[in-house]
C-alpha atoms as a PDB file:
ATOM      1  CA  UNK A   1      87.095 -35.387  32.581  1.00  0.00           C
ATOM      2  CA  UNK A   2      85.955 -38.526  31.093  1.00  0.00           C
ATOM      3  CA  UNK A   3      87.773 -40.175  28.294  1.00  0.00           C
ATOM      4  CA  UNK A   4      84.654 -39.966  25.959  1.00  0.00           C
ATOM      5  CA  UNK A   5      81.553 -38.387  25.123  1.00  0.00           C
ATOM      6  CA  UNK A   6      78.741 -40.462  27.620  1.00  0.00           C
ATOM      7  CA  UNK A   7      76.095 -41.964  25.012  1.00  0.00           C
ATOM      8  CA  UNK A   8      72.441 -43.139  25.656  1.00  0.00           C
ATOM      9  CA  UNK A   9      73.146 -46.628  26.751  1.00  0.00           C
ATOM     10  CA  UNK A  10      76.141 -46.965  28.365  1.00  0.00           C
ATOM     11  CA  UNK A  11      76.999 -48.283  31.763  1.00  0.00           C
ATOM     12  CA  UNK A  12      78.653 -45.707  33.542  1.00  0.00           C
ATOM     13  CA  UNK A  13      79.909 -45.057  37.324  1.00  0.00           C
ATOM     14  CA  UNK A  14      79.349 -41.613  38.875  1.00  0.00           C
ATOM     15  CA  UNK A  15      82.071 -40.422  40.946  1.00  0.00           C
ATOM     16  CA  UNK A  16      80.058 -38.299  43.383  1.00  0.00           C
ATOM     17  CA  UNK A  17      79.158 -39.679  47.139  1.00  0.00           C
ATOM     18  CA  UNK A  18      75.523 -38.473  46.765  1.00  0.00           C
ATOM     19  CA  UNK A  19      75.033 -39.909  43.413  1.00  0.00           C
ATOM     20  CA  UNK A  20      77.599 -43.066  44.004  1.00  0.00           C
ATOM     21  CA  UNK A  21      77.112 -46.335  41.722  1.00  0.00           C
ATOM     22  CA  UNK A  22      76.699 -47.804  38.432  1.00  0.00           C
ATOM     23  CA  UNK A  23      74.079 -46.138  35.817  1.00  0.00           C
ATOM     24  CA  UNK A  24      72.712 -46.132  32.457  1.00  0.00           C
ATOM     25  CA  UNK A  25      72.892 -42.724  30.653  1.00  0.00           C
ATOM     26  CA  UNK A  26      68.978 -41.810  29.603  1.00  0.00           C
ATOM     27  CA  UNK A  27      70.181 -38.412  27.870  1.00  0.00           C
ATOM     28  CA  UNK A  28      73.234 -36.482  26.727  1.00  0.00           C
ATOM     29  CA  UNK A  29      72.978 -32.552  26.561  1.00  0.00           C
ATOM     30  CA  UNK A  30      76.678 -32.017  24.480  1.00  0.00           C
ATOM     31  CA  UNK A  31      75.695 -28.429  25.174  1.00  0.00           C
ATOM     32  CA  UNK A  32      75.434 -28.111  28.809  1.00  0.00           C
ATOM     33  CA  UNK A  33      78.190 -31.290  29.171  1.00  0.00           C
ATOM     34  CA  UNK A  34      76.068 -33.186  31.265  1.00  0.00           C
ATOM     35  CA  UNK A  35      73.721 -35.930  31.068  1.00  0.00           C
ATOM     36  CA  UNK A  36      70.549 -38.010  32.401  1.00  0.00           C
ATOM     37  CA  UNK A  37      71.657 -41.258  34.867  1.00  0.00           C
ATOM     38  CA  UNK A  38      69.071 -43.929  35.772  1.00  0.00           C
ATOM     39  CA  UNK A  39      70.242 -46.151  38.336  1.00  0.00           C
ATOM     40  CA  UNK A  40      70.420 -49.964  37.199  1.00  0.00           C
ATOM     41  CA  UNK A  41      69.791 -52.121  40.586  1.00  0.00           C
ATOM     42  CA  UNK A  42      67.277 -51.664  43.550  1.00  0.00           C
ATOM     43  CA  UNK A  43      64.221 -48.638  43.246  1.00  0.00           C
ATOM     44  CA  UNK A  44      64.981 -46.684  40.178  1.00  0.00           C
ATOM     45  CA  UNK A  45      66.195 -43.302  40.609  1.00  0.00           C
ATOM     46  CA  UNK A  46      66.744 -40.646  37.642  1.00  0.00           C
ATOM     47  CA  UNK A  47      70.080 -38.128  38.423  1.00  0.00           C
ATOM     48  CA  UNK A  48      69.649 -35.454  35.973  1.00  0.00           C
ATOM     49  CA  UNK A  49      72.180 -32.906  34.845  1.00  0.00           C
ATOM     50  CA  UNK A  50      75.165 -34.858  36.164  1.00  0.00           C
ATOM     51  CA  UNK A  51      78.303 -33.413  35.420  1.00  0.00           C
ATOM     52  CA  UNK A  52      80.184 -35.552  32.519  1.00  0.00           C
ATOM     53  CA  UNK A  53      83.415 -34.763  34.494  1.00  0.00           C
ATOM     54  CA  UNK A  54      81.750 -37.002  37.169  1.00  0.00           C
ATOM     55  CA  UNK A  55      80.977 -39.874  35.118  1.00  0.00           C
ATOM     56  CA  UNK A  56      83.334 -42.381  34.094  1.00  0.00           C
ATOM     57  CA  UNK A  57      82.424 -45.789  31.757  1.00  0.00           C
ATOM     58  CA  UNK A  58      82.514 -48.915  32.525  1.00  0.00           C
ATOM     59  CA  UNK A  59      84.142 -51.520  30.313  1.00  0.00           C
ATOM     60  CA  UNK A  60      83.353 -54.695  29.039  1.00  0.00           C
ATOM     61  CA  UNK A  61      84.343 -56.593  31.584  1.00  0.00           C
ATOM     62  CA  UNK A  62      83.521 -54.494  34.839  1.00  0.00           C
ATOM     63  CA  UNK A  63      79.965 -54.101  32.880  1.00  0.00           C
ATOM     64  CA  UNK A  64      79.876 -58.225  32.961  1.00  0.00           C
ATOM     65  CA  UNK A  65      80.966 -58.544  36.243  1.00  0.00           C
ATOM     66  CA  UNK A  66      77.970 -56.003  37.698  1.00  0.00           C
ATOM     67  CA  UNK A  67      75.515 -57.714  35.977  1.00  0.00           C
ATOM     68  CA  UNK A  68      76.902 -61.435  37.184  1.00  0.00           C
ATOM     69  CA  UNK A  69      76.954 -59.659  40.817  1.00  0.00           C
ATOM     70  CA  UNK A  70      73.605 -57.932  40.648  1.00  0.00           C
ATOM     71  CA  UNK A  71      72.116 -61.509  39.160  1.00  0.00           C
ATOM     72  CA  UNK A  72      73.056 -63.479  41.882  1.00  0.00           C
ATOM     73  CA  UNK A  73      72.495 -61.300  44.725  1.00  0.00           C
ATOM     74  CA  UNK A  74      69.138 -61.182  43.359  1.00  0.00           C
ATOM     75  CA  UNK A  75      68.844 -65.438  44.260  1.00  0.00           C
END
């Protein structure tokens, strides 16, 4: 279970080998407990429905370092 409520926004990781890597949550559905993941490096893909016990947030700092990795493999 994650440790908050995902928001639209944040950075997340999803735990799940066919979704694995770092996203941006597009839409929450407090409902269902799942939200909308749109991948944030390489062709865009949009995971809908994802689980929120499969999602876990990044913080501040491992949201830095991905975007000073993804910057300079992108050089």
């Amino acid at each position: 279970m994650p440790t908050q409520t995902p928001k639209v926004g944040d950075t997340v990781f999803v735990k799940d080998p066919k979704y694995a890597g770092t996203y941006v949550v597009t839409k929450v559905d407090s409902r269902k407990k799942v939200a909308d993941v749109k991948s944030t490096k390489g062709v865009v893909v949009l995971h809908s429905d994802v689980p929120w016990d499969l999602i876990s947030p990044l913080d501040a700092s491992q949201n830095t370092a991905r975007i000073v990795r993804e910057a300079t493999e992108n050089k």
